[in-house]
C-alpha atoms as a PDB file:
ATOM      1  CA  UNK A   1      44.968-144.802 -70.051  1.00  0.00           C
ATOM      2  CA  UNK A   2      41.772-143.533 -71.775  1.00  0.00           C
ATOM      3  CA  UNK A   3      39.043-142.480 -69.248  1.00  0.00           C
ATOM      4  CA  UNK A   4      35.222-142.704 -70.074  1.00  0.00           C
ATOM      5  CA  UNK A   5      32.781-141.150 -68.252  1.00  0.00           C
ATOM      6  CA  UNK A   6      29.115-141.297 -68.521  1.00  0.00           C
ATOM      7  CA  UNK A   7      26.802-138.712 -66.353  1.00  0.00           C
ATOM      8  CA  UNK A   8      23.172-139.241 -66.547  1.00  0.00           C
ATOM      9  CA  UNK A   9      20.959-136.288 -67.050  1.00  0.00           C
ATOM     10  CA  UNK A  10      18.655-137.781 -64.556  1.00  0.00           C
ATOM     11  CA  UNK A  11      18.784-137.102 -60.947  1.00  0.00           C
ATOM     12  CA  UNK A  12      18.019-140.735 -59.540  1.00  0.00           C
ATOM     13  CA  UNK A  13      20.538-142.563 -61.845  1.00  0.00           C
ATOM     14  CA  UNK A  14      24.308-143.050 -60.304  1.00  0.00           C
ATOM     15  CA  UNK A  15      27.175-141.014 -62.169  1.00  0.00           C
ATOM     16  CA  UNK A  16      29.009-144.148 -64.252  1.00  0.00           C
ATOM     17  CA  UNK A  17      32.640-144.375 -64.620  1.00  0.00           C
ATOM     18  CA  UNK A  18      34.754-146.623 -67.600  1.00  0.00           C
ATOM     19  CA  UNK A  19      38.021-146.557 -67.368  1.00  0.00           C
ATOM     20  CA  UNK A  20      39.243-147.569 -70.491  1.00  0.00           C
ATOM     21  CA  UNK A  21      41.645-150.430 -72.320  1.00  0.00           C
ATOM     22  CA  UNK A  22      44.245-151.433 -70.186  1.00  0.00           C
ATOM     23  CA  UNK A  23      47.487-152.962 -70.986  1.00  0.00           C
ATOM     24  CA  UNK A  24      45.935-156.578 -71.085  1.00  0.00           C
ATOM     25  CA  UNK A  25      43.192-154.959 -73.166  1.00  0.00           C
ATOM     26  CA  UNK A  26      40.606-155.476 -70.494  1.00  0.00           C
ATOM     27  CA  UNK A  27      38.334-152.258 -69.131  1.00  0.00           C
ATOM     28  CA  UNK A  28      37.945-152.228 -65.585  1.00  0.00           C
ATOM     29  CA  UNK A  29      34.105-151.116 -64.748  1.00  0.00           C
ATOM     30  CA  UNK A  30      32.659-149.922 -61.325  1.00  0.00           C
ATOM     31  CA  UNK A  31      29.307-148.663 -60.471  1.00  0.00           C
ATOM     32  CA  UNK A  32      28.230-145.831 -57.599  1.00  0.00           C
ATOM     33  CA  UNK A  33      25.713-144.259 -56.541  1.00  0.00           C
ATOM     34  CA  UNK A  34      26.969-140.684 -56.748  1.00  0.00           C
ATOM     35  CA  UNK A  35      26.093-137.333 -57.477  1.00  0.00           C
ATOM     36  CA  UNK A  36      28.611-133.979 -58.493  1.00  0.00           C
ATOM     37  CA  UNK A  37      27.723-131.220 -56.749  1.00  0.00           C
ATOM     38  CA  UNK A  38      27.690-128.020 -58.279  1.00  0.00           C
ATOM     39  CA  UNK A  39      31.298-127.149 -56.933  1.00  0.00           C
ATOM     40  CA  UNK A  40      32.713-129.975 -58.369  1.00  0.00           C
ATOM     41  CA  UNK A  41      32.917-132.163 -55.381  1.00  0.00           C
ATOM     42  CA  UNK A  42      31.867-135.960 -55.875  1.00  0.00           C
ATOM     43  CA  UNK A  43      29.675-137.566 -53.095  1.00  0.00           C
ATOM     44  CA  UNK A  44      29.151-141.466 -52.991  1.00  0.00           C
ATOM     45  CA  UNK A  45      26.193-142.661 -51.202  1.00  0.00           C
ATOM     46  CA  UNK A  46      26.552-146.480 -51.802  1.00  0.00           C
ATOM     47  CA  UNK A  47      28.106-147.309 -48.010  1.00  0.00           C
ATOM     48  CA  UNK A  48      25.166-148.174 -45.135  1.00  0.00           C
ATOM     49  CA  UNK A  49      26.470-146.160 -42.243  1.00  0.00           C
ATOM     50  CA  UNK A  50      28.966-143.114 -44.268  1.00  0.00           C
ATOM     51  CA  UNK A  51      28.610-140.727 -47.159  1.00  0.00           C
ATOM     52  CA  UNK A  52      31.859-140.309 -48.876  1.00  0.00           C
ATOM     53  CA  UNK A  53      32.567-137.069 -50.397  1.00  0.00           C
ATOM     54  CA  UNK A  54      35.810-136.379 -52.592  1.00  0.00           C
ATOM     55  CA  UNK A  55      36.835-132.882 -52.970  1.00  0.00           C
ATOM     56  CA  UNK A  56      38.938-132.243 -56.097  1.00  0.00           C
ATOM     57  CA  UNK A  57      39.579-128.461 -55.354  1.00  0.00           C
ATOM     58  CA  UNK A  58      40.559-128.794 -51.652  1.00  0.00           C
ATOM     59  CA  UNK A  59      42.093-131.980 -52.333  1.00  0.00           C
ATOM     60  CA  UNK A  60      40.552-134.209 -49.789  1.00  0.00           C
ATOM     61  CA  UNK A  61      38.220-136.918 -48.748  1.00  0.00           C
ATOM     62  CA  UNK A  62      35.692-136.645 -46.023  1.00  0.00           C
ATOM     63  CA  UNK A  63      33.703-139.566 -44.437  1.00  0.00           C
ATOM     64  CA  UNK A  64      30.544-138.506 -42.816  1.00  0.00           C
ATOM     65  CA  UNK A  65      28.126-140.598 -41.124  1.00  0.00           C
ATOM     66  CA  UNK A  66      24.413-140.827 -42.693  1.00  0.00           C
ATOM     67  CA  UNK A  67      22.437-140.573 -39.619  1.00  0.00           C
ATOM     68  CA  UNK A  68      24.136-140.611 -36.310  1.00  0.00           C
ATOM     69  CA  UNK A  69      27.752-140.541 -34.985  1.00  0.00           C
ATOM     70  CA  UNK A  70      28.357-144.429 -32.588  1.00  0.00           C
ATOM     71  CA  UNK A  71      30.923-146.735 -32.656  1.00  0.00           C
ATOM     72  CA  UNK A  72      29.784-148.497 -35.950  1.00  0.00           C
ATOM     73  CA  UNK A  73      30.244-145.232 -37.789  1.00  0.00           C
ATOM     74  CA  UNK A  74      32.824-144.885 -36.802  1.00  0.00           C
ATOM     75  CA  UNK A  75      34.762-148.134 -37.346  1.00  0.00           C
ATOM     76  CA  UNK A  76      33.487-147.916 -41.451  1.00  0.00           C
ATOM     77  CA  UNK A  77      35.250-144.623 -41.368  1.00  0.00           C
ATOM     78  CA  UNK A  78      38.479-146.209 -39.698  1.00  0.00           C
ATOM     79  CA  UNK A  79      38.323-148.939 -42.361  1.00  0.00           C
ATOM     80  CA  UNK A  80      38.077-146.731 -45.203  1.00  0.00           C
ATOM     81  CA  UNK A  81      41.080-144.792 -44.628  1.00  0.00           C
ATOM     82  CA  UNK A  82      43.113-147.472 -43.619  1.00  0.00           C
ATOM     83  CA  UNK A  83      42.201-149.179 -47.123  1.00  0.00           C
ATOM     84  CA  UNK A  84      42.524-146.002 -49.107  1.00  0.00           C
ATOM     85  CA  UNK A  85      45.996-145.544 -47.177  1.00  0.00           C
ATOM     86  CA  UNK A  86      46.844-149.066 -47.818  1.00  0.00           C
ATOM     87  CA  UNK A  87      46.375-148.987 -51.992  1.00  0.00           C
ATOM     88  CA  UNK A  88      48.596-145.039 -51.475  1.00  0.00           C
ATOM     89  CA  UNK A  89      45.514-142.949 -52.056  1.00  0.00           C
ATOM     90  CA  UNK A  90      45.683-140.589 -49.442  1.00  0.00           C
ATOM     91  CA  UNK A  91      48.784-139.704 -47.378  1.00  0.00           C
ATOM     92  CA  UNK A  92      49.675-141.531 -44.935  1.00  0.00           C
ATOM     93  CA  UNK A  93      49.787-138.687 -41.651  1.00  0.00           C
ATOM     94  CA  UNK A  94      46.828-136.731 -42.834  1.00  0.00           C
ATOM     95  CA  UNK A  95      43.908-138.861 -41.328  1.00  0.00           C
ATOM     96  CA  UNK A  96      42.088-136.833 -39.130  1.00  0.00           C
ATOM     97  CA  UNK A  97      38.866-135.242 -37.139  1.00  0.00           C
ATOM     98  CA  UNK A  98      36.864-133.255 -39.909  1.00  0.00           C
ATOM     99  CA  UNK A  99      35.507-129.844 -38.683  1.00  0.00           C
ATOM    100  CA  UNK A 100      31.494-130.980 -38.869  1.00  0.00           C
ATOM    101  CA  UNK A 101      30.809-133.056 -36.001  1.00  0.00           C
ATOM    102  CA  UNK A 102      31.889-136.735 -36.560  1.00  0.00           C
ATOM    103  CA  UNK A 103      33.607-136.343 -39.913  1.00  0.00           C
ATOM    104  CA  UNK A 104      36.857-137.401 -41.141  1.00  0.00           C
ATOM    105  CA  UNK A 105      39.085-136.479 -44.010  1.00  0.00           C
ATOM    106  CA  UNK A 106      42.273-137.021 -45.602  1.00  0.00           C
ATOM    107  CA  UNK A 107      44.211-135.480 -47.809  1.00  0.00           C
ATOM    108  CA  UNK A 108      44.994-136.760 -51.493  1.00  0.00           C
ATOM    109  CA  UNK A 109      48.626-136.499 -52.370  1.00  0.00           C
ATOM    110  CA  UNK A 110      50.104-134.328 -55.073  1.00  0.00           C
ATOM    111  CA  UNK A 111      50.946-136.453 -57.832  1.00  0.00           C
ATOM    112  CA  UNK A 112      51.280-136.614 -61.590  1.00  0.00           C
ATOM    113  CA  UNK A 113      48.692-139.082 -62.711  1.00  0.00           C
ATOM    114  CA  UNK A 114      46.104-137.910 -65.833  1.00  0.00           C
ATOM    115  CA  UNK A 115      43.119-138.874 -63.427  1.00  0.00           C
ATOM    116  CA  UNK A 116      43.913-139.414 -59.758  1.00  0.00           C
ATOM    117  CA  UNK A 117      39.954-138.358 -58.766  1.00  0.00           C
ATOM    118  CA  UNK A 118      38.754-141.727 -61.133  1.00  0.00           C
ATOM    119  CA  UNK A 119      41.954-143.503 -59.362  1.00  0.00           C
ATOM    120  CA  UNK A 120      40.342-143.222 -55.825  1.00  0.00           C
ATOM    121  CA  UNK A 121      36.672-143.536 -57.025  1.00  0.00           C
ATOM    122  CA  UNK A 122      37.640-146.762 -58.501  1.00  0.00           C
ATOM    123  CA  UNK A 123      39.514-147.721 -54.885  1.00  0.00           C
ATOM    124  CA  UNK A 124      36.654-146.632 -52.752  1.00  0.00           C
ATOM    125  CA  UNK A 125      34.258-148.980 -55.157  1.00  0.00           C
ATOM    126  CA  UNK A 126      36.316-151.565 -54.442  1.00  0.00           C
ATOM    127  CA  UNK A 127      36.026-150.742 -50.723  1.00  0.00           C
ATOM    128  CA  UNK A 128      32.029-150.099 -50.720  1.00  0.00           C
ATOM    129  CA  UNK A 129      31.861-153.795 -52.314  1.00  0.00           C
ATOM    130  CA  UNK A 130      34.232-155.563 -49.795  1.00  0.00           C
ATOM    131  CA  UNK A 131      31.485-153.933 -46.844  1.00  0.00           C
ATOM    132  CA  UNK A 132      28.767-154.111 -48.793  1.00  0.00           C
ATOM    133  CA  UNK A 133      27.914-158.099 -47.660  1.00  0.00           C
ATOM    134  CA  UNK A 134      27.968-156.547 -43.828  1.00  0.00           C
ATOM    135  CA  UNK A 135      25.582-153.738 -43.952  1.00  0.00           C
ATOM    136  CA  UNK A 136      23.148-155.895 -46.151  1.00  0.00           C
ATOM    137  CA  UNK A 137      22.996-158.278 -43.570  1.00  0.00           C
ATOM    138  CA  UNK A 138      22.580-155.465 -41.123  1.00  0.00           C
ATOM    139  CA  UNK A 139      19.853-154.325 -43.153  1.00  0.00           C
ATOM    140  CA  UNK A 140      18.472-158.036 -43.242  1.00  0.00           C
ATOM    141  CA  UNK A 141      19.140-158.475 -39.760  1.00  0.00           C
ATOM    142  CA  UNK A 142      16.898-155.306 -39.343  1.00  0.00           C
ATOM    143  CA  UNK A 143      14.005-156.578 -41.537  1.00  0.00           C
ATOM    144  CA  UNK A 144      13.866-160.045 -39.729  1.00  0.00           C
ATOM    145  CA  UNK A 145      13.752-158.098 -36.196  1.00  0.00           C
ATOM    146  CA  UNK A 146      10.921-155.738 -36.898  1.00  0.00           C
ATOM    147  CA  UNK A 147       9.010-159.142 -38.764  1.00  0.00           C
ATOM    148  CA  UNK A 148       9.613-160.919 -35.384  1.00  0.00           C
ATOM    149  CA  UNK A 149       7.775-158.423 -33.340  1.00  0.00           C
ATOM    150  CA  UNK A 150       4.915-157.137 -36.142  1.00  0.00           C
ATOM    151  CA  UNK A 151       4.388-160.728 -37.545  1.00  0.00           C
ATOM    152  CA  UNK A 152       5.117-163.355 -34.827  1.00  0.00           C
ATOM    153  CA  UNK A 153       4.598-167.384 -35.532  1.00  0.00           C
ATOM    154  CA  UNK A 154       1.791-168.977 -33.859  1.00  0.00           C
ATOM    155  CA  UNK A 155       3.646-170.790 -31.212  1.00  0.00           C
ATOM    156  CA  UNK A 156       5.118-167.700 -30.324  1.00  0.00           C
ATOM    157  CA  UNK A 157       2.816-165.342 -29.557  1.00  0.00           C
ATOM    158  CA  UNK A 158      -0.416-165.442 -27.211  1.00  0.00           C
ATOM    159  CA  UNK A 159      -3.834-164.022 -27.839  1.00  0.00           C
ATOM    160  CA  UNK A 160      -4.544-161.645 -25.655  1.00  0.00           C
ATOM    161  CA  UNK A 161      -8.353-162.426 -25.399  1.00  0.00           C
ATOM    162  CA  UNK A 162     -11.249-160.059 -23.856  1.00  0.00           C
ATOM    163  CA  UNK A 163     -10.099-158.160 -20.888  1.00  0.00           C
ATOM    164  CA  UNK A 164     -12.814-157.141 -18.557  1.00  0.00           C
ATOM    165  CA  UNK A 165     -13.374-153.889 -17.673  1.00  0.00           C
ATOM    166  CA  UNK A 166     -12.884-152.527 -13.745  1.00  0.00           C
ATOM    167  CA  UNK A 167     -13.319-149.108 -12.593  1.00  0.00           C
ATOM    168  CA  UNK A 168     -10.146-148.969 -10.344  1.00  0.00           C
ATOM    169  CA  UNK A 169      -6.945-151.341 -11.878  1.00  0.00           C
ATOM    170  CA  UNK A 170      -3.575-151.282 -11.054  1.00  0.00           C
ATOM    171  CA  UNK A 171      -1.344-149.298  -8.632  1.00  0.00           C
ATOM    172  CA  UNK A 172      -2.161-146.124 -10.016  1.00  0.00           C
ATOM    173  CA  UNK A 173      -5.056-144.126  -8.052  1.00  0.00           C
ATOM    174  CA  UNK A 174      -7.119-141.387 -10.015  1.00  0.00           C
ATOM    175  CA  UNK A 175      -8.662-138.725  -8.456  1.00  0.00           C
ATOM    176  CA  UNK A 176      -6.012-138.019  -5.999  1.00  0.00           C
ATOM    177  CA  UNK A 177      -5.157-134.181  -5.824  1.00  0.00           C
ATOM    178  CA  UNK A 178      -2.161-135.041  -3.143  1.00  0.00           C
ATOM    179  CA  UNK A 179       0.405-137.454  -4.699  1.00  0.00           C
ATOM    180  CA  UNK A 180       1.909-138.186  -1.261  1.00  0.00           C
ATOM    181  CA  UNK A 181      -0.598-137.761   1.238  1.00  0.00           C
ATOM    182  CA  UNK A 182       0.164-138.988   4.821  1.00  0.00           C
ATOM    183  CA  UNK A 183      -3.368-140.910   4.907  1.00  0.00           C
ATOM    184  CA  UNK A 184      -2.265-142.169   1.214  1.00  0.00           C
ATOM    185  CA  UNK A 185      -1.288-145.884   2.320  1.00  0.00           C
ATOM    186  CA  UNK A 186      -4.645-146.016   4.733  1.00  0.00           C
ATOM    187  CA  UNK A 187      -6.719-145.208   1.656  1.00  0.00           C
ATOM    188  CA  UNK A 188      -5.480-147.730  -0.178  1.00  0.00           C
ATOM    189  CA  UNK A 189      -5.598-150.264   2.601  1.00  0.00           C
ATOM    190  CA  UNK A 190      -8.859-149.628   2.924  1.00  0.00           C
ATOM    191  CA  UNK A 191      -9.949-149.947  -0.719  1.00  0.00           C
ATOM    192  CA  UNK A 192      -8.132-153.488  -0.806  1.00  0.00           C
ATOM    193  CA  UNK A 193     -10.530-154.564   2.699  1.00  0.00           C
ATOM    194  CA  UNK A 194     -13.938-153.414   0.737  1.00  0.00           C
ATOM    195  CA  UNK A 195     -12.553-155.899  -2.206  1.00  0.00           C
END
């Protein structure tokens, strides 16, 4: 199967994969947004919650989370393994605990394919565009939050409206060098008879 690949000089624009003519003389085409780093390993930064980095010379995949380790992190990570263990891309009892803090990896099997690294880039883009509807509508869901607080409808907000100033408001006392005074309740009786 003849292999095409395409890497963009430019930092911003993802690394493109063809792989070529297949039997039915169709080419199967993916996009991601990834960069090589300069030890050869491949790291995919389409996913909302994980970065997904593919390590040719160690021959594993890590999953790391993009901001901070919780339960949704880690349930994107569960379902990526299970789907790459599903289509046979990694083995099966080598899912486990990474050693940076809430990573996993998995280890790619030995085999004898021409281009098993393009094989599992072209599995996890099929992955990243199964989850991709739920973390855009995370991402929407998001959006339409901070809108309801910043930019509320009329009939759902109040206007606030001058607020007159008092010298003394509230519960809180200033001027008090003794937080809890004995004589601390009598002041403040007293202040609330002169009102």
């Amino acid at each position: 199967m003849p292999i095409q690949i395409n890497i963009d000089k430019k930092e911003e624009s993802p690394l493109k994969i063809k792989i070529g003519p297949q039997p039915k003389g169709e080419t199967l085409k993916f996009k991601l947004d990834a960069r090589k780093t300069l030890d050869g390993n491949i790291i995919i930064f389409d996913h909302g919650d994980i970065d997904i980095v593919i390590m040719p010379e160690k021959s594993k995949i890590v999953a790391f989370p993009k901001d901070k380790m919780n339960d949704i992190v880690y349930g994107a990570q569960d379902r990526l393994f299970d789907f790459l263990k599903k289509k046979g891309v990694v083995t099966m009892g080598s899912i486990r605990g990474g050693n940076a803090y809430g990573s996993i990896e998995a280890e790619i099997p030995v085999t004898n394919h021409p281009s098993p690294i393009k094989l599992i880039m072209l599995n996890i883009s099929k992955w990243v565009d199964d989850e991709r509807p739920y973390f855009e509508a995370l991402d929407q869901l998001e959006d339409m939050e901070e809108e309801y607080f910043t930019d509320p409808e009329e009939e759902e907000s109040t206007a606030l409206g001058d607020v007159p100033h008092e010298d003394k408001k509230g519960a809180m006392v200033t001027g008090m060098s003794v937080m809890h005074s004995p004589y601390y309740y009598n002041y403040y009786l007293q202040e609330n008879k002169e009102r």
